[in-house]
C-alpha atoms as a PDB file:
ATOM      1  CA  UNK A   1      -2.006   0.049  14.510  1.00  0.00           C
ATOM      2  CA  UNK A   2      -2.507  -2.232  17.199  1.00  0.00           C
ATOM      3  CA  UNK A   3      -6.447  -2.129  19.320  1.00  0.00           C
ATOM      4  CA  UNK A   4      -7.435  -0.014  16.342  1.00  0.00           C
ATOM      5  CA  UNK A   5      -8.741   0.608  13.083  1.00  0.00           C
ATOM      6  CA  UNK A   6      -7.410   3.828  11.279  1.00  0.00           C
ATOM      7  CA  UNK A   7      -8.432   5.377   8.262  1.00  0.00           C
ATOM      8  CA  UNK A   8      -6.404   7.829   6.791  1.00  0.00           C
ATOM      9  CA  UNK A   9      -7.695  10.315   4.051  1.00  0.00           C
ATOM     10  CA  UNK A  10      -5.866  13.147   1.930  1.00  0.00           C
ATOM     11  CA  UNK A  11      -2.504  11.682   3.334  1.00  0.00           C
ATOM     12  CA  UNK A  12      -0.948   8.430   4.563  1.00  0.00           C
ATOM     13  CA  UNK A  13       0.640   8.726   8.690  1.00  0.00           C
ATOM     14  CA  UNK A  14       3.390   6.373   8.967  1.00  0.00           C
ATOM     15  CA  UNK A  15       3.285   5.311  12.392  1.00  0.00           C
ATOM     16  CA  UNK A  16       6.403   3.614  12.325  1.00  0.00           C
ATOM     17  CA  UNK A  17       8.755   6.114  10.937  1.00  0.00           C
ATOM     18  CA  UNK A  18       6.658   8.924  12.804  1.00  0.00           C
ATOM     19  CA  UNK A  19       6.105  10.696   9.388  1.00  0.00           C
ATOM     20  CA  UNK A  20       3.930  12.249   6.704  1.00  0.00           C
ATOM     21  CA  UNK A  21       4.983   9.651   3.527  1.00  0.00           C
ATOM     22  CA  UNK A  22       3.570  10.929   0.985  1.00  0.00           C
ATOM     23  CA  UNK A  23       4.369   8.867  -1.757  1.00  0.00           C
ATOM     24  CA  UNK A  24       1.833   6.198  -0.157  1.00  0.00           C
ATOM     25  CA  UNK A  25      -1.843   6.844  -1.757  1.00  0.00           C
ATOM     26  CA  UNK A  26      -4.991   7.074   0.154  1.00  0.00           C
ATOM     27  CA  UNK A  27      -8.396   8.415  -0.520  1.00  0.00           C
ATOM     28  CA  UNK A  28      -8.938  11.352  -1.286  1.00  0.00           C
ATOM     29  CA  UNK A  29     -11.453  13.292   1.543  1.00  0.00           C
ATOM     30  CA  UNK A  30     -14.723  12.420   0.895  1.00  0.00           C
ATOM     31  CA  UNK A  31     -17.313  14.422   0.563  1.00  0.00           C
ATOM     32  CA  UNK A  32     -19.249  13.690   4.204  1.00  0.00           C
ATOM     33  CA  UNK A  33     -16.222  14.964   6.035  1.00  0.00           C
ATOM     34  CA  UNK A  34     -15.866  17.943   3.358  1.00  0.00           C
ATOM     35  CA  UNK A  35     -19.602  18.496   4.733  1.00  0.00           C
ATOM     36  CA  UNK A  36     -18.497  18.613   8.052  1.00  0.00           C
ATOM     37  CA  UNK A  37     -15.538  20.749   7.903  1.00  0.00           C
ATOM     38  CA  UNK A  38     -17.966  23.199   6.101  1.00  0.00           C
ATOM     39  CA  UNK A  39     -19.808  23.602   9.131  1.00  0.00           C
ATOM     40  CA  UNK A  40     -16.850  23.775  11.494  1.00  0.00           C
ATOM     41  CA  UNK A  41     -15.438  26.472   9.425  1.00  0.00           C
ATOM     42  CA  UNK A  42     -19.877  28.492   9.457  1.00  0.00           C
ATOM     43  CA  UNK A  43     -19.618  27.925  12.921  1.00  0.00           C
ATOM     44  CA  UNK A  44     -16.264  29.820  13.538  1.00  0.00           C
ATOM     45  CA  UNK A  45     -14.725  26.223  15.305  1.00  0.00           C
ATOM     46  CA  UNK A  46     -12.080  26.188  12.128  1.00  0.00           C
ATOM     47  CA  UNK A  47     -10.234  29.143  10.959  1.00  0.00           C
ATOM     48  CA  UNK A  48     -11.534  29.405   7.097  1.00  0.00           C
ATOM     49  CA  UNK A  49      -7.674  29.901   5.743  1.00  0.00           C
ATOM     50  CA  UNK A  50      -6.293  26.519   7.590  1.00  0.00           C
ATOM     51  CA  UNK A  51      -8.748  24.712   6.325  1.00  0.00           C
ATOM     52  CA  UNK A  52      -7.816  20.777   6.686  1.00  0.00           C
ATOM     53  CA  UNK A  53      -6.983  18.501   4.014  1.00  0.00           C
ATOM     54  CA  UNK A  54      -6.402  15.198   5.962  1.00  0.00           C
ATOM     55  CA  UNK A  55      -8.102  13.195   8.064  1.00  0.00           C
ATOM     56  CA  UNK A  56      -7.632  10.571  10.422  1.00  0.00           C
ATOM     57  CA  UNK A  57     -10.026   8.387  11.757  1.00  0.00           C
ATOM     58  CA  UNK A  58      -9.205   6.119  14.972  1.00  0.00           C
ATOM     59  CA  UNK A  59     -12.304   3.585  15.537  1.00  0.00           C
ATOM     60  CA  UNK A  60     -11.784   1.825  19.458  1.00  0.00           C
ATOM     61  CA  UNK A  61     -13.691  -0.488  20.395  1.00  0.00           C
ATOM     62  CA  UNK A  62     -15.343  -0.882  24.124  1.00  0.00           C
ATOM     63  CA  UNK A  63     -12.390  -1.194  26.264  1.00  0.00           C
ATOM     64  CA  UNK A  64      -9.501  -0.228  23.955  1.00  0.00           C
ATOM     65  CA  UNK A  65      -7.785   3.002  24.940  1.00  0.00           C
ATOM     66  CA  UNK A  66      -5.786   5.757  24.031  1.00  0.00           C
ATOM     67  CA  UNK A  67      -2.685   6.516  26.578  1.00  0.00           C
ATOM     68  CA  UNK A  68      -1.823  10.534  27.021  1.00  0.00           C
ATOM     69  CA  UNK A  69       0.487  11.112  24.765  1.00  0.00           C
ATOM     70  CA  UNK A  70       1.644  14.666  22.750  1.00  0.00           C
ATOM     71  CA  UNK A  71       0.798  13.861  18.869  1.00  0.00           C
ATOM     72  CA  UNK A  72       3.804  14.070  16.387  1.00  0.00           C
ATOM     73  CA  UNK A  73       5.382  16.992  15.206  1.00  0.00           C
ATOM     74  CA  UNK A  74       4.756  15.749  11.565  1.00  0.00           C
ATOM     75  CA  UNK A  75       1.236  17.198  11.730  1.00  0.00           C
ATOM     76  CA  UNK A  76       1.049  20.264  10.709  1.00  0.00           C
ATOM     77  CA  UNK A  77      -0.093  22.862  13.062  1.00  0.00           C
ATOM     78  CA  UNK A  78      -2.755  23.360  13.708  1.00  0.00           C
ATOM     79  CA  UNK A  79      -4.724  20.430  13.935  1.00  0.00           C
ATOM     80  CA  UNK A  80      -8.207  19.468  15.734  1.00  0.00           C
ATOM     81  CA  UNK A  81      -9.476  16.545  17.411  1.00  0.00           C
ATOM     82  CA  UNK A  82     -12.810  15.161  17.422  1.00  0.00           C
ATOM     83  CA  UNK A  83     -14.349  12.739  19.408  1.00  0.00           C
ATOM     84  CA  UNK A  84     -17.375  10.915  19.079  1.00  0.00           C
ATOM     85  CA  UNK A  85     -19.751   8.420  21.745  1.00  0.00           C
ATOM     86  CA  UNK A  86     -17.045   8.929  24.186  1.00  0.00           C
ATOM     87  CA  UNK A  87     -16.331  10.780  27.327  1.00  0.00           C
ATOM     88  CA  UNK A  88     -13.316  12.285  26.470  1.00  0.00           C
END
C-alpha cells in the first residue's frame, strides 16, 4: 500500500479486492503481540471471548497520513485500533 509499510499477521487483507483472502499465507501472530493482547484482555480493554487473531500493522513515516475513512466490512466486528508516537 502506497506511503506505507503493512504487516499483516494471522491473515492476509487484500486491499485491492477489499477482502479477507485467505488462501494467501502470512505469519502466524507472534508471540510479542500475543503478550500484548494478554494484557488488553487483564486490563478489561478486550473482551476475553473475542479475543483477536489478526493483526495489522501500518508503519507511516513523518508526514505520511491516514485520510478519515470507515474501515471495511471484511473485518470482523469487533475490531480495535492502536496507535503508537502519534497524536491521534
Amino acid at each position: 500500500v502506497f506511503g506505507r509499510q503493512v504487516l499483516q499477521f494471522g491473515s492476509f487483507y487484500d486491499y485491492q479486492n477489499h477482502i479477507i483472502d485467505t488462501e494467501t499465507p502470512v505469519e502466524e501472530m507472534p508471540p510479542i503481540l500475543d503478550r500484548i493482547i494478554d494484557i488488553f484482555i487483564k486490563q478489561g480493554a478486550l473482551p476475553i471471548e473475542k479475543r483477536p487473531d489478526t493483526c495489522i500493522i501500518n508503519v507511516y513515516q513523518p508526514g505520511d497520513t491516514i485520510p478519515p475513512h470507515v474501515d471495511d466490512l471484511a473485518y470482523p466486528r469487533p475490531f480495535s485500533t492502536l496507535s503508537l508516537s502519534s497524536p491521534a
